[in-house]
Each structure stands twice: as structure tokens, then as C-alpha cells.
N, C-alpha and C. Protein backbone atom coordinates (compact mmCIF):
# COMPACT_ATOMS: atom_id res chain seq x y z
N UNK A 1 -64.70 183.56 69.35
CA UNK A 1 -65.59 183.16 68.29
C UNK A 1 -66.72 182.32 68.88
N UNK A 2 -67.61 182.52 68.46
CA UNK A 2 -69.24 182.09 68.56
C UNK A 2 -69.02 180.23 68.64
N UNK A 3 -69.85 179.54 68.86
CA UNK A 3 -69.50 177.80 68.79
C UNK A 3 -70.63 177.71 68.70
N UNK A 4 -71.37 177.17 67.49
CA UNK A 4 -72.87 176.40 67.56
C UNK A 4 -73.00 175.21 67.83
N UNK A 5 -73.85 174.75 68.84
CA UNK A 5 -74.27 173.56 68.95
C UNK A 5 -75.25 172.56 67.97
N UNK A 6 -74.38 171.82 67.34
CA UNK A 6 -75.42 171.31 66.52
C UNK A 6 -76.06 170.02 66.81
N UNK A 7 -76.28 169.49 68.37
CA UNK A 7 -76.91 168.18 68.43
C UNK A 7 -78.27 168.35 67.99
N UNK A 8 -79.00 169.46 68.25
CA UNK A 8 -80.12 169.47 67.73
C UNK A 8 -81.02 169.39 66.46
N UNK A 9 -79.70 169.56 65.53
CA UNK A 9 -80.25 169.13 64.08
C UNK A 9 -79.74 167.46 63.95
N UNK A 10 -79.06 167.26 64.55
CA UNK A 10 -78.49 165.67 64.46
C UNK A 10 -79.69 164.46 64.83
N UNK A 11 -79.96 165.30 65.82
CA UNK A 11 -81.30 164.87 66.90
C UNK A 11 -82.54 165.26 65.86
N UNK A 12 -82.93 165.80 64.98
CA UNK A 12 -84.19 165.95 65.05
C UNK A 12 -84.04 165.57 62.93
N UNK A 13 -83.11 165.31 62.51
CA UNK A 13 -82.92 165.02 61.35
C UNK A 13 -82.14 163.59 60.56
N UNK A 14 -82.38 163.22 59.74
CA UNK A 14 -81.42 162.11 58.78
C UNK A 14 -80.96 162.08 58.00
N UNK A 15 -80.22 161.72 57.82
CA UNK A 15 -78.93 161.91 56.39
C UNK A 15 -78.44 163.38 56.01
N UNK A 16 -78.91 164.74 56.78
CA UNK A 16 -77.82 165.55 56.65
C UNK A 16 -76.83 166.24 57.65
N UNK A 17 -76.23 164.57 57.81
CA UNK A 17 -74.59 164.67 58.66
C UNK A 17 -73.79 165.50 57.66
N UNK A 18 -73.81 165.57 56.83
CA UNK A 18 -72.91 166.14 55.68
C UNK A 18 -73.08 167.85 55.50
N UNK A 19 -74.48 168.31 55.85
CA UNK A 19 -74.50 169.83 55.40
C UNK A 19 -74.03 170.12 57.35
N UNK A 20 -74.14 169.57 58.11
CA UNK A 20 -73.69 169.77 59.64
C UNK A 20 -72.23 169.58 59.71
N UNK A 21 -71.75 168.57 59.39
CA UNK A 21 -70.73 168.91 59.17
C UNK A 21 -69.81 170.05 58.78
N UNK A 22 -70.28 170.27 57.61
CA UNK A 22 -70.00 171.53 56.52
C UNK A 22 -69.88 172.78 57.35
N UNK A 23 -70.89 172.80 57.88
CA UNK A 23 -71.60 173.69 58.81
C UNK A 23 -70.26 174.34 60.17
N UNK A 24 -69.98 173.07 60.28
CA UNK A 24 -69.32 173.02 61.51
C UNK A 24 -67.96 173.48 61.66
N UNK A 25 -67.47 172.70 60.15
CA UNK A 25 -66.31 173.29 59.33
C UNK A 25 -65.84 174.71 59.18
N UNK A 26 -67.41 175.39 58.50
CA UNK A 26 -66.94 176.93 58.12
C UNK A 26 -67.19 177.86 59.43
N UNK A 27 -67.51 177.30 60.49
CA UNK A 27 -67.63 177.90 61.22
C UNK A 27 -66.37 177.78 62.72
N UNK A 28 -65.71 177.08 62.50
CA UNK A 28 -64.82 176.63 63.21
C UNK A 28 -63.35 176.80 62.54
N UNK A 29 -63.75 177.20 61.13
CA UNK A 29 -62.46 177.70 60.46
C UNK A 29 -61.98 179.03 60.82
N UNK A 30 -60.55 179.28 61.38
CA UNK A 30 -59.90 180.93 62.21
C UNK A 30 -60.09 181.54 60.86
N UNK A 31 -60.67 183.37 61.42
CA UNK A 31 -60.54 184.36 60.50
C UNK A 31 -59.59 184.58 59.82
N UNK A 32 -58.58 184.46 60.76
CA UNK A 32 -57.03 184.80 60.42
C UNK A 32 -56.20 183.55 59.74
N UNK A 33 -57.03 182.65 59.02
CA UNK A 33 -56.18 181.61 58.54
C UNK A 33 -55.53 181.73 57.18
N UNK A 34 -54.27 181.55 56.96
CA UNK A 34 -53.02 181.36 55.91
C UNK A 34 -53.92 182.22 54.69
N UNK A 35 -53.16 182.79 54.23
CA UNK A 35 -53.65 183.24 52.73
C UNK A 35 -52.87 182.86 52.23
N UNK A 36 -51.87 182.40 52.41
CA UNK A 36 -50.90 181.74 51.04
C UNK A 36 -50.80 180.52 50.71
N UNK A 37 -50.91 180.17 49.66
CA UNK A 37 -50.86 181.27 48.20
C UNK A 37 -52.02 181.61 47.97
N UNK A 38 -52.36 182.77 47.22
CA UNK A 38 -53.44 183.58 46.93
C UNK A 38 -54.38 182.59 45.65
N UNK A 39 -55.11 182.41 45.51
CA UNK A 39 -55.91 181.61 44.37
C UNK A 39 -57.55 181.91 44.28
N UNK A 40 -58.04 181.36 43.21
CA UNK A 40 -59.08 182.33 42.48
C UNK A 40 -60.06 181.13 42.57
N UNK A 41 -61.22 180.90 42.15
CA UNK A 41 -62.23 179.87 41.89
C UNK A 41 -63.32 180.60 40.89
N UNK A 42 -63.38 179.92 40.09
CA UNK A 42 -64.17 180.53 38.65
C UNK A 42 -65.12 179.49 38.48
N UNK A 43 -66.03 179.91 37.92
CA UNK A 43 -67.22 178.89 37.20
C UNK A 43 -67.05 179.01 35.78
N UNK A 44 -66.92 177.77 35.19
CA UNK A 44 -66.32 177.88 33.75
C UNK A 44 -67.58 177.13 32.63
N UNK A 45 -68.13 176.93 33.52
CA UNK A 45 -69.62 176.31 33.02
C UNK A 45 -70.43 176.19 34.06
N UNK A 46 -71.78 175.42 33.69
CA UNK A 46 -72.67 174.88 34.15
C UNK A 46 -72.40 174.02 35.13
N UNK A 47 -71.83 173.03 35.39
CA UNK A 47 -71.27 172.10 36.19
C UNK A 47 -69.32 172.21 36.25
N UNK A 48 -68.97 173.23 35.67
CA UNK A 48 -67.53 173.55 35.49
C UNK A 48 -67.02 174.32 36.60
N UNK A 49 -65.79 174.30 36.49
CA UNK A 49 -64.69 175.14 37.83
C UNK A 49 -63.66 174.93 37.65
N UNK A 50 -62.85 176.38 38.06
CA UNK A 50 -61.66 176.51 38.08
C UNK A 50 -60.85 176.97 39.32
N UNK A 51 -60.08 176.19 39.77
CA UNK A 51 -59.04 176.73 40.70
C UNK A 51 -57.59 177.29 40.20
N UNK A 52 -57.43 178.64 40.40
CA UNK A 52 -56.49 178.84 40.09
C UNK A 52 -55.52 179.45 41.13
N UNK A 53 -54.32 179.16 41.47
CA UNK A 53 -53.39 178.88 42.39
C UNK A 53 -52.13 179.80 42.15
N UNK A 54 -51.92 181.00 42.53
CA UNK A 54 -50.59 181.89 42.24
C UNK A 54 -49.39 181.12 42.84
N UNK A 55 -48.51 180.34 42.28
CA UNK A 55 -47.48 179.80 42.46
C UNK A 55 -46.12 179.83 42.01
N UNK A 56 -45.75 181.24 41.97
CA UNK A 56 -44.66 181.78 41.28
C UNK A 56 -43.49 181.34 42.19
N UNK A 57 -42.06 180.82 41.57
CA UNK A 57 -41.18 180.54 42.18
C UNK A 57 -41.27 179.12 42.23
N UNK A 58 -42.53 178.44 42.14
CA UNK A 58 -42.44 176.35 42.06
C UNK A 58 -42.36 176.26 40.70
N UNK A 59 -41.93 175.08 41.15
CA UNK A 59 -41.59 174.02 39.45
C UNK A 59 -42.61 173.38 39.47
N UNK A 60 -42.79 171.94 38.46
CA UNK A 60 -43.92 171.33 38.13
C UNK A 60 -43.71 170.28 39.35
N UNK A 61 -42.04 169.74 39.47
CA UNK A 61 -42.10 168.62 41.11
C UNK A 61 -41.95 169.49 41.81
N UNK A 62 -42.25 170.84 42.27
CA UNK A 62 -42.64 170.95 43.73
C UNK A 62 -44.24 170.75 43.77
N UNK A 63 -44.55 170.76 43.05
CA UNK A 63 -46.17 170.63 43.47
C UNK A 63 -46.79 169.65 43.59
N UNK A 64 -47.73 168.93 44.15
CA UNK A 64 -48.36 167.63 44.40
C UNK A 64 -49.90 168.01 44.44
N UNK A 65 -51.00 167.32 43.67
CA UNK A 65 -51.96 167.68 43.97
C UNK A 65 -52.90 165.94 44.15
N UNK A 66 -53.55 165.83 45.20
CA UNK A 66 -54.26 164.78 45.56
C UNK A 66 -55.44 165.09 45.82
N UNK A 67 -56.84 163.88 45.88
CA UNK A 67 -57.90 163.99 46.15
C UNK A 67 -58.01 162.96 47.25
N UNK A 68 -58.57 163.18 47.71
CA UNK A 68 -58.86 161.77 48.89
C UNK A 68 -60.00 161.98 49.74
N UNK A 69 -60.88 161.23 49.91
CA UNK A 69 -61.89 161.24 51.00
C UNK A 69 -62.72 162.90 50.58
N UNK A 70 -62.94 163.07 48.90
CA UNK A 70 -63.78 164.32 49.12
C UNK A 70 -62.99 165.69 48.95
N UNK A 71 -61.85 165.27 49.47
CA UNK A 71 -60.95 166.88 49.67
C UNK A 71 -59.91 166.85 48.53
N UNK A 72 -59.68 168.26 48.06
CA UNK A 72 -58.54 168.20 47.14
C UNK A 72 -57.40 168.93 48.21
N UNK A 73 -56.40 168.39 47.87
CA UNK A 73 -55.27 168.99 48.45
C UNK A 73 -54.04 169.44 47.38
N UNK A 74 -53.97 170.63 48.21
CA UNK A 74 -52.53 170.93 47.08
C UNK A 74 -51.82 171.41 47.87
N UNK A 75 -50.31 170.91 47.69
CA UNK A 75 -49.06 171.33 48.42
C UNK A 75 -48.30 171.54 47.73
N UNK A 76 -47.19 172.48 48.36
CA UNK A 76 -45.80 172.80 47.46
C UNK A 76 -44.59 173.02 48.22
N UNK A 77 -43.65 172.36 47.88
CA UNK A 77 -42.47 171.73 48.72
C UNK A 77 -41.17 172.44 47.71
N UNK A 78 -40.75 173.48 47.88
CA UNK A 78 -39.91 173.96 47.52
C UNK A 78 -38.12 173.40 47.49
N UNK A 79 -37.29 173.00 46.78
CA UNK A 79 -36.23 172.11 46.92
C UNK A 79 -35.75 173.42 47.74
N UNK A 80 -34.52 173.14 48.62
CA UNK A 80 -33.98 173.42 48.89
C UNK A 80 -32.78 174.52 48.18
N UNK A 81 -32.89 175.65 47.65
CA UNK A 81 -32.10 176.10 46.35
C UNK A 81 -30.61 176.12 47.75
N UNK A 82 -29.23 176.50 46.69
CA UNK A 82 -28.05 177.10 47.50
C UNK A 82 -28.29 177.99 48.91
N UNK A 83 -27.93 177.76 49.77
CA UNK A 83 -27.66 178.02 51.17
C UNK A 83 -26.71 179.20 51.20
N UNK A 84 -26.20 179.71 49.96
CA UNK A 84 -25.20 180.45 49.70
C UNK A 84 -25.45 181.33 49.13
N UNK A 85 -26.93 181.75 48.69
CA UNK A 85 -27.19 182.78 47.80
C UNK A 85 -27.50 184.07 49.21
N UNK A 86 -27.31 185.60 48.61
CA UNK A 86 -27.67 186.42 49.94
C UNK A 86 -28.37 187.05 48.90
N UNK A 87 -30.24 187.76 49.45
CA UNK A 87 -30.91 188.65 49.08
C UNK A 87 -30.85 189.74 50.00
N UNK A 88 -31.12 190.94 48.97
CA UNK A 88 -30.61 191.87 49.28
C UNK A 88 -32.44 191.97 49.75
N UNK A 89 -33.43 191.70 48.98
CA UNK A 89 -34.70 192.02 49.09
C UNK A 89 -35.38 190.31 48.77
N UNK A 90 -35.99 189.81 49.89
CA UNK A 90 -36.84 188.96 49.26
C UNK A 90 -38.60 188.57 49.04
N UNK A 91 -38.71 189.33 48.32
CA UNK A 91 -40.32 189.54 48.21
C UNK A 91 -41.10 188.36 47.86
N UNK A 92 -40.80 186.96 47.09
CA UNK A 92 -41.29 186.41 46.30
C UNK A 92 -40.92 185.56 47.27
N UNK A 93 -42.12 184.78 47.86
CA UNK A 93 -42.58 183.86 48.77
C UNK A 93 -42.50 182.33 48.16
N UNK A 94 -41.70 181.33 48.93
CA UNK A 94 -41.39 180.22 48.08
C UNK A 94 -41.46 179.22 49.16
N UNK A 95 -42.06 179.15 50.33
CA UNK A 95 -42.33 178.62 51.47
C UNK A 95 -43.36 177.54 51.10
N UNK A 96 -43.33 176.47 52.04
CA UNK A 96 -44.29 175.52 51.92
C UNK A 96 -45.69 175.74 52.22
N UNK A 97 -46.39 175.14 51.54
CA UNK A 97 -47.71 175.42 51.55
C UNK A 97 -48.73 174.40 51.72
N UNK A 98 -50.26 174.07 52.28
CA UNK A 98 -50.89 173.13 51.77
C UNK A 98 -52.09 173.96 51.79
N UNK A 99 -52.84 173.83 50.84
CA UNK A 99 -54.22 174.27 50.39
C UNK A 99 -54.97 173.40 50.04
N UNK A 100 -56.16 173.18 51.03
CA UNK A 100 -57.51 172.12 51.27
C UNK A 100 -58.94 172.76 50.76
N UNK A 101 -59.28 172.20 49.96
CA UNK A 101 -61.04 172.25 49.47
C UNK A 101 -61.50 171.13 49.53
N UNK A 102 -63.00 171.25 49.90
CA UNK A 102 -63.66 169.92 50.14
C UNK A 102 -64.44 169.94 49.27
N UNK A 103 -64.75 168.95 47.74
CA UNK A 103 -65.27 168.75 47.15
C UNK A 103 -66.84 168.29 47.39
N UNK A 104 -67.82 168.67 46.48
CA UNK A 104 -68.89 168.41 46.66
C UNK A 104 -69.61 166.74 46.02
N UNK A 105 -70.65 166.04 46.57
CA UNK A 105 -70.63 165.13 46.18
C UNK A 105 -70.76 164.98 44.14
N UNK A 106 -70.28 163.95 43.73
CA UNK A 106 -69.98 163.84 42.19
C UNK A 106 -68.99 164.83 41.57
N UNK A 107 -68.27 165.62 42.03
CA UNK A 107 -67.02 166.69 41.73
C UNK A 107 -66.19 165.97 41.29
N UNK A 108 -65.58 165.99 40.13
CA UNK A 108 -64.03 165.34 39.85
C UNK A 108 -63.45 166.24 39.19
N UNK A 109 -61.87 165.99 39.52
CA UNK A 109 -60.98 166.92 39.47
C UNK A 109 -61.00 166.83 37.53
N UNK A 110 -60.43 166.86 36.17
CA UNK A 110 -60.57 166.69 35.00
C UNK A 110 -59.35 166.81 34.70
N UNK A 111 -58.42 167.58 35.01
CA UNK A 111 -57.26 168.08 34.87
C UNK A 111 -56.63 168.96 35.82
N UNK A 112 -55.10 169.50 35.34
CA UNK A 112 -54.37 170.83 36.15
C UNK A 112 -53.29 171.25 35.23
N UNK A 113 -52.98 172.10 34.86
CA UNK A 113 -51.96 172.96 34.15
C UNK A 113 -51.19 173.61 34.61
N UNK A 114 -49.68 173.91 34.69
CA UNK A 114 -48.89 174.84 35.29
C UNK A 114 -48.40 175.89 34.72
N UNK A 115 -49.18 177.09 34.52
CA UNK A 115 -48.36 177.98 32.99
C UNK A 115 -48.18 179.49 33.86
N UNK A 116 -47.06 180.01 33.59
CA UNK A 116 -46.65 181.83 33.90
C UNK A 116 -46.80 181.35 35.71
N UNK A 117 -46.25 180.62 36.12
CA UNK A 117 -46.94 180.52 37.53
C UNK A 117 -48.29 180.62 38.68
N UNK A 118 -48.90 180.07 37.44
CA UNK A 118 -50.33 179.68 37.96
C UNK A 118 -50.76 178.33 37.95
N UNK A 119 -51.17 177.46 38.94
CA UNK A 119 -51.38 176.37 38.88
C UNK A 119 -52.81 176.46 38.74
N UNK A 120 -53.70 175.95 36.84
CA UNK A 120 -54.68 175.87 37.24
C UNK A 120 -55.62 174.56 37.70
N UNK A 121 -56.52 174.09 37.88
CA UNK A 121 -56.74 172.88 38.42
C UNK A 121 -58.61 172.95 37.97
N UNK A 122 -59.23 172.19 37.50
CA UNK A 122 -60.47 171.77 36.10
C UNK A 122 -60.89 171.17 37.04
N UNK A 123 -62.57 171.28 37.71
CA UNK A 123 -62.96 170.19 38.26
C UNK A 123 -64.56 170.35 37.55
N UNK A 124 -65.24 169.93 37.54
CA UNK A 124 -66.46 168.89 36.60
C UNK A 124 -67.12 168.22 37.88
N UNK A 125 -68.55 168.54 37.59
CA UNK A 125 -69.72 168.22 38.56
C UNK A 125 -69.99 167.19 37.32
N UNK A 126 -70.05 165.50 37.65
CA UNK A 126 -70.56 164.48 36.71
C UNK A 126 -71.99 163.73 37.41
N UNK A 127 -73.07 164.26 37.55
CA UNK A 127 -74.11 163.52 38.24
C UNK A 127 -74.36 162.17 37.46
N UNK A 128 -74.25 160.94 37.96
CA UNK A 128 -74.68 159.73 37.54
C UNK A 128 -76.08 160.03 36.92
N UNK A 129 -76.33 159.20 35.87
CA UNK A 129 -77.48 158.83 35.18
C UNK A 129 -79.01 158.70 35.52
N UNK A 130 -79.07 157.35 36.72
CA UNK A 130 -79.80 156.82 37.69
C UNK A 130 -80.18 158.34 38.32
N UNK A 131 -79.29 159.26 39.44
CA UNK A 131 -79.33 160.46 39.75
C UNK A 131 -80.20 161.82 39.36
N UNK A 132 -79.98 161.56 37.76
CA UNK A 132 -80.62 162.88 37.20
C UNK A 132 -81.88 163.17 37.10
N UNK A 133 -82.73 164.01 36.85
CA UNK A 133 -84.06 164.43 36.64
C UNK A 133 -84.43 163.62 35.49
N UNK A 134 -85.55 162.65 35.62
CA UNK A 134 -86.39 162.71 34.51
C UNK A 134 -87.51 162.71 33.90
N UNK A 135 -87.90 163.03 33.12
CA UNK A 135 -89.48 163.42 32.65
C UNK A 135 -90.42 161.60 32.12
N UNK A 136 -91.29 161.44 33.21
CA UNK A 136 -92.18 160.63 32.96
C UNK A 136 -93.34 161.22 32.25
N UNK A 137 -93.57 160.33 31.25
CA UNK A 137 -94.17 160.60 30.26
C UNK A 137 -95.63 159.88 30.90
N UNK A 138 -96.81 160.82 31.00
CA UNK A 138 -98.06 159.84 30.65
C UNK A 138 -99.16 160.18 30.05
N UNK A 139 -99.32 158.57 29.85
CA UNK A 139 -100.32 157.86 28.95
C UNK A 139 -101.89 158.03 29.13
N UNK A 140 -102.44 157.34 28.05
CA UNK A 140 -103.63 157.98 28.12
C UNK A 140 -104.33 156.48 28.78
N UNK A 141 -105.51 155.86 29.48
CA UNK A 141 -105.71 154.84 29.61
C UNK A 141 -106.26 154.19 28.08
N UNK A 142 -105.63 153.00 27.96
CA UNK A 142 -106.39 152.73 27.21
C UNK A 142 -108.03 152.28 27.10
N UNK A 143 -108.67 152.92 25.75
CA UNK A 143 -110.26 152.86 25.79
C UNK A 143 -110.47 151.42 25.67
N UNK A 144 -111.59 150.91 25.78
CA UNK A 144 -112.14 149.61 25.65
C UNK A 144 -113.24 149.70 24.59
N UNK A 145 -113.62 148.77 23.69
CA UNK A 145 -114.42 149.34 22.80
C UNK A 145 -115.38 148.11 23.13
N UNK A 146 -115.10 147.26 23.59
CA UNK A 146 -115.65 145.76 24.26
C UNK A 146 -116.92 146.57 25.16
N UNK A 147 -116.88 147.56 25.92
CA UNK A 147 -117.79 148.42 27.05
C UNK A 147 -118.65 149.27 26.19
N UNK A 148 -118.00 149.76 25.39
CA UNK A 148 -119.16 150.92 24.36
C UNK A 148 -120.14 149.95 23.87
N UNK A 149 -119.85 148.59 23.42
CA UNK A 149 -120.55 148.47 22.64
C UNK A 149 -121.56 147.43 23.46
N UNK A 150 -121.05 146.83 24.63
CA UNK A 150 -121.48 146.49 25.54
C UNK A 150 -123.19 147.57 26.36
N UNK A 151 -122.67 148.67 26.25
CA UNK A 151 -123.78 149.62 26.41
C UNK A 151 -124.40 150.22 25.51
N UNK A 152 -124.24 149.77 24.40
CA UNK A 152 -125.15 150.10 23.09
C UNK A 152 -126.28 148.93 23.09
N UNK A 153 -125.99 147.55 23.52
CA UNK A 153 -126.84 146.69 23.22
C UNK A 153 -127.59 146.18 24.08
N UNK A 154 -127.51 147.22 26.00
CA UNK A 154 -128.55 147.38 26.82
C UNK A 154 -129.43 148.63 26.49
N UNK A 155 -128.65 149.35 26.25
CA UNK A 155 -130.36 150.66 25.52
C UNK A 155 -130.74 150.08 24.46
């Protein structure tokens, strides 16, 4: 795999350590990395999203979901069932897992639901106030009527 050097945007730019980073991330991430568990990402609005997580075979405590430093993490820790059961066929994957997304700045998670074995997980783009676009309004100068009339009584 290819390796970009990125001192040169580091070197010739400010304050976007963060899209270089990013950068560095998706490009340094293996082709061949884990697909399990299989999960979906939807736009459910305007600033809305959905992660949804095929997790058939966990309960509600095998699953753990955390945010920290930007990243959501989700893991699933399967108890230990009987040591004594024998499958004849075992198709349905119940192995440990951790699944990492790196949230974008102002992203918060809103919620997560566990229903038919789908873990879904609500996250919400909340841009601060201060942050947002806003429309300055302007004014007209105000006239002086002190000057009009000021030049009425030199002609």
C-alpha cells in the first residue's frame, strides 16, 4: 500500500492537523480490515444519523457503547454460554467485537436502541450558537438635516 507523506501540508498550513490526520487515518486503514459485525449509517436528517449495528445473538449487557476523545466505540463481549452445548452447524457469529468511528467536531451521540438484533445508535450534529451563520443586517447612515439646511443658507 501507497504511504503519503504529509509534512508538507503540516509545513505549509495551520489548524488543519485534524483533516491530516483524518487523512492519514483512511489511508493507513488495511483493505482487508474486520467486517464484523456488518452495520449501516443513514442520514436521518439534516444534521441527523444513524448507526445501525447487526448484532444478533447479544443481549443488552453484552454490549457497551462509549464516546471518548471524538470516537464512538462499540464492543460486544459475549458471556460465556455452556461449554457443553455441541453444534452440529454454527453459522451465527457471537465472537467479540469492537467497532470504532470517529466523530466529527459538535456530533453527539442522542441515544441507542436494541430491537430484533440491531443495535441502533442516534447521533445529532449540535453547532453552538456563537458558531452558526448569521445575517448582519445594514443600516442606512443616518441623514443630517443640520447640513441640508446648513447649505440652503450659503446659496
Amino acid at each position: 500500500m501507497r504511504r503519503f507523506d504529509m509534512t508538507p501540508l503540516y509545513r505549509a498550513t495551520v489548524g488543519f492537523d485534524q483533516i491530516a490526520d483524518l487523512m492519514d487515518r483512511a489511508l493507513a486503514s488495511d483493505v482487508g480490515q474486520n467486517s464484523y459485525p456488518p452495520y449501516n449509517i443513514e442520514k436521518t436528517e439534516e444534521d441527523g444519523w444513524r448507526i445501525s449495528i447487526a448484532v444478533a445473538g447479544f443481549s443488552d449487557t453484552d454490549l457497551a457503547i462509549e464516546v471518548k476523545e471524538r470516537s464512538l466505540v462499540i464492543t460486544g463481549r459475549k458471556a460465556d454460554e455452556g461449554k457443553d452445548r455441541k453444534y452440529l452447524h454454527r453459522g451465527i457469529a457471537t465472537r467479540t467485537f469492537e467497532r470504532r468511528f470517529h466523530l466529527a467536531d459538535h456530533v453527539k451521540v442522542t441515544g441507542a436502541s436494541h430491537v430484533d438484533g440491531m443495535l441502533n445508535i442516534d447521533l445529532l450534529r449540535e453547532v453552538p450558537e456563537a458558531l452558526k451563520p448569521r445575517q448582519i443586517e445594514i443600516s442606512k447612515a443616518p441623514t443630517s438635516d443640520a447640513n441640508v439646511i446648513e447649505a440652503e443658507k450659503v446659496n
